[in-house]
Structures are given as structure tokens and as C-alpha cells.
Protein backbone atom coordinates (compact mmCIF):
# COMPACT_ATOMS: atom_id res chain seq x y z
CA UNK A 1 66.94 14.51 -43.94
CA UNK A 2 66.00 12.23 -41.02
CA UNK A 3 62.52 11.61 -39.41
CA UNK A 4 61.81 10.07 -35.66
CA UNK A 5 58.33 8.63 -35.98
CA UNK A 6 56.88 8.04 -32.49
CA UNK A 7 53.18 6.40 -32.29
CA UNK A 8 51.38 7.25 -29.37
CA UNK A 9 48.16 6.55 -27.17
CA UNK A 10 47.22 9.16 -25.12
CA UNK A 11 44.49 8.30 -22.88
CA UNK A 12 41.53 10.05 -24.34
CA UNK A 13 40.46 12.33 -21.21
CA UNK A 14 44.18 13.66 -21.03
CA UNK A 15 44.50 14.35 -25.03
CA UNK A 16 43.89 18.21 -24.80
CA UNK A 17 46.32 18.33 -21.85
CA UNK A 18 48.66 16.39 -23.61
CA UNK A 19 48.58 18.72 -26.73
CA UNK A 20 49.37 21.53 -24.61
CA UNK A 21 52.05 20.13 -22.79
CA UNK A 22 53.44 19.09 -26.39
CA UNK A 23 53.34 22.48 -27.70
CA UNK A 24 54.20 24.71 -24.05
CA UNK A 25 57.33 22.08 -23.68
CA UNK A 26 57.95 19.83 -26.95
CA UNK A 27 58.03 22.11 -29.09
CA UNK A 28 61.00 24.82 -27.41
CA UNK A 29 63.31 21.89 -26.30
CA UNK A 30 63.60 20.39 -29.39
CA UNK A 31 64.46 24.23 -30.87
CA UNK A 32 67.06 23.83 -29.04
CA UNK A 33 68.62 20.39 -30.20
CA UNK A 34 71.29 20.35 -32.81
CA UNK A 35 70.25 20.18 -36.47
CA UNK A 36 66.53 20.32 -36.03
CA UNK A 37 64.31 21.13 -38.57
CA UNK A 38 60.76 20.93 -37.57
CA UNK A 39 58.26 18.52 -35.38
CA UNK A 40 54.85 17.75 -36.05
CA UNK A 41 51.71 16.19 -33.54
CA UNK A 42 49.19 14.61 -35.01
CA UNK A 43 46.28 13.35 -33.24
CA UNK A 44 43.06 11.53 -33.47
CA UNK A 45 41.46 13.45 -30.44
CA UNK A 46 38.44 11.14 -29.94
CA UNK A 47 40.57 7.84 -29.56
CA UNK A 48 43.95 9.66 -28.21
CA UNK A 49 46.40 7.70 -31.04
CA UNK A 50 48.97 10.06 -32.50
CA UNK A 51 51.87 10.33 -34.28
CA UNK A 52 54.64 12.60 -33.46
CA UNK A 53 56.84 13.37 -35.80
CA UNK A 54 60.45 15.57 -35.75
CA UNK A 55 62.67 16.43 -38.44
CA UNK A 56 66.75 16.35 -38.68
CA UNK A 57 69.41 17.36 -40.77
CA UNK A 58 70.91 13.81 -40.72
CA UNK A 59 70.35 10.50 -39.08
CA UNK A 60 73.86 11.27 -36.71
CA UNK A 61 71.40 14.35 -35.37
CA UNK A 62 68.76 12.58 -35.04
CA UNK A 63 70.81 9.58 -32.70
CA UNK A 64 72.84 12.00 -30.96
CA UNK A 65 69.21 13.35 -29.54
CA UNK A 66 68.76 9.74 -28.24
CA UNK A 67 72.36 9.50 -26.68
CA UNK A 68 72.23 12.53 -25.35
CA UNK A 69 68.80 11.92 -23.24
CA UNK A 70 66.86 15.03 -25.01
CA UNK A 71 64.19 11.77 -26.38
CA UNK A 72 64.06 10.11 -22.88
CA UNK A 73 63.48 13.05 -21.13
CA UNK A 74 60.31 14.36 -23.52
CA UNK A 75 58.97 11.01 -22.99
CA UNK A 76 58.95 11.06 -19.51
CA UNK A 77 56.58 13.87 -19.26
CA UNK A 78 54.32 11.99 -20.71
CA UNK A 79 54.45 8.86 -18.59
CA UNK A 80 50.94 9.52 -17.12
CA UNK A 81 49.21 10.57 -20.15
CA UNK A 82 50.22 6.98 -22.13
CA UNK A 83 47.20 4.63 -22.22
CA UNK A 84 50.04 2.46 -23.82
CA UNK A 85 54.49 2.26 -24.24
CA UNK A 86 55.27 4.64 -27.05
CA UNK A 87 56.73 2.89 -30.60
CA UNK A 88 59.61 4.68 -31.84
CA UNK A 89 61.05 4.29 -35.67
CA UNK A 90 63.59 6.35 -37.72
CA UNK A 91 63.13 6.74 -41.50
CA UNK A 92 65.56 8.67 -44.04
CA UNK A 93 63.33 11.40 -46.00
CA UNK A 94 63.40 10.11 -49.98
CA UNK A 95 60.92 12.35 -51.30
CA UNK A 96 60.32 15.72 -50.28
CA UNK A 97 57.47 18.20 -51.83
């Protein structure tokens, strides 16, 4: 299993906004990307820093997502909400509870 970490920084008077647009538009597209498992938000509502975190079968799934624009084209509807660029990192799953 693969895991796309991206930190985020949502301005603060946008974060409830955000979390709806996350879950109304996030949340189905990625459904609908090959070997998806699940996605997480997490957020630190006062401050608007986050972590959002999705779930693949493998790394390849997780890449062709990037390739294929599916990434890009979540982040974009975001572009107003950033108070600062997204940081994107990949990590293999070891451990699993």
C-alpha cells in the first residue's frame, strides 16, 4: 500500500468551506481513480494547516493519478483557499493496524 501525503494551509476564514468542498468533490473523484483505497482530511480548524491523506493499492496507482492530471486538477480547486503552495510526499505503508 501507497500513501500521498499533502500538507496544507487553508486560510483560516475559508477552512469550513474548504472541508466541504473536500468532502462534496474530493472525496467522489478520487472513488473513481484506479486502485484507491481510502482518503483522509485532517485539519487544525483554528490555524487552517492540514494534512490530506489518500490511500493506493501500489505506488504505480498512486503516480498514474499524478500523470494522469486527477492530483492537479483537485488542487486547483483549491487555489483560492491556500494561504500557502501545497507540499506533496509519497510514503510506502510498512505497518498497518
Amino acid at each position: 500500500m501507497y500513501a500521498r501525503v499533502t500538507e496544507i494551509n487553508i486560510k483560516p476564514d475559508r477552512v469550513e468551506e474548504g472541508i466541504e468542498l473536500y468532502r462534496k468533490s474530493v472525496v467522489p473523484a478520487a472513488k473513481t481513480q484506479k486502485g484507491f483505497i481510502c482518503i483522509y482530511l485532517l485539519t487544525d480548524r483554528p490555524t487552517g494547516n492540514g494534512m490530506a491523506i489518500s490511500f493506493w493499492k501500489t505506488e504505480k496507482d498512486c503516480l498514474a493519478n499524478e500523470h494522469n492530471r486527477y492530483y492537479q486538477e483537485q488542487l486547483a480547486k483549491f487555489l483560492d483557499f491556500f494561504s500557502s503552495p501545497p507540499i506533496r510526499d509519497g510514503y510506502e505503508v510498512t505497518v498497518k493496524a
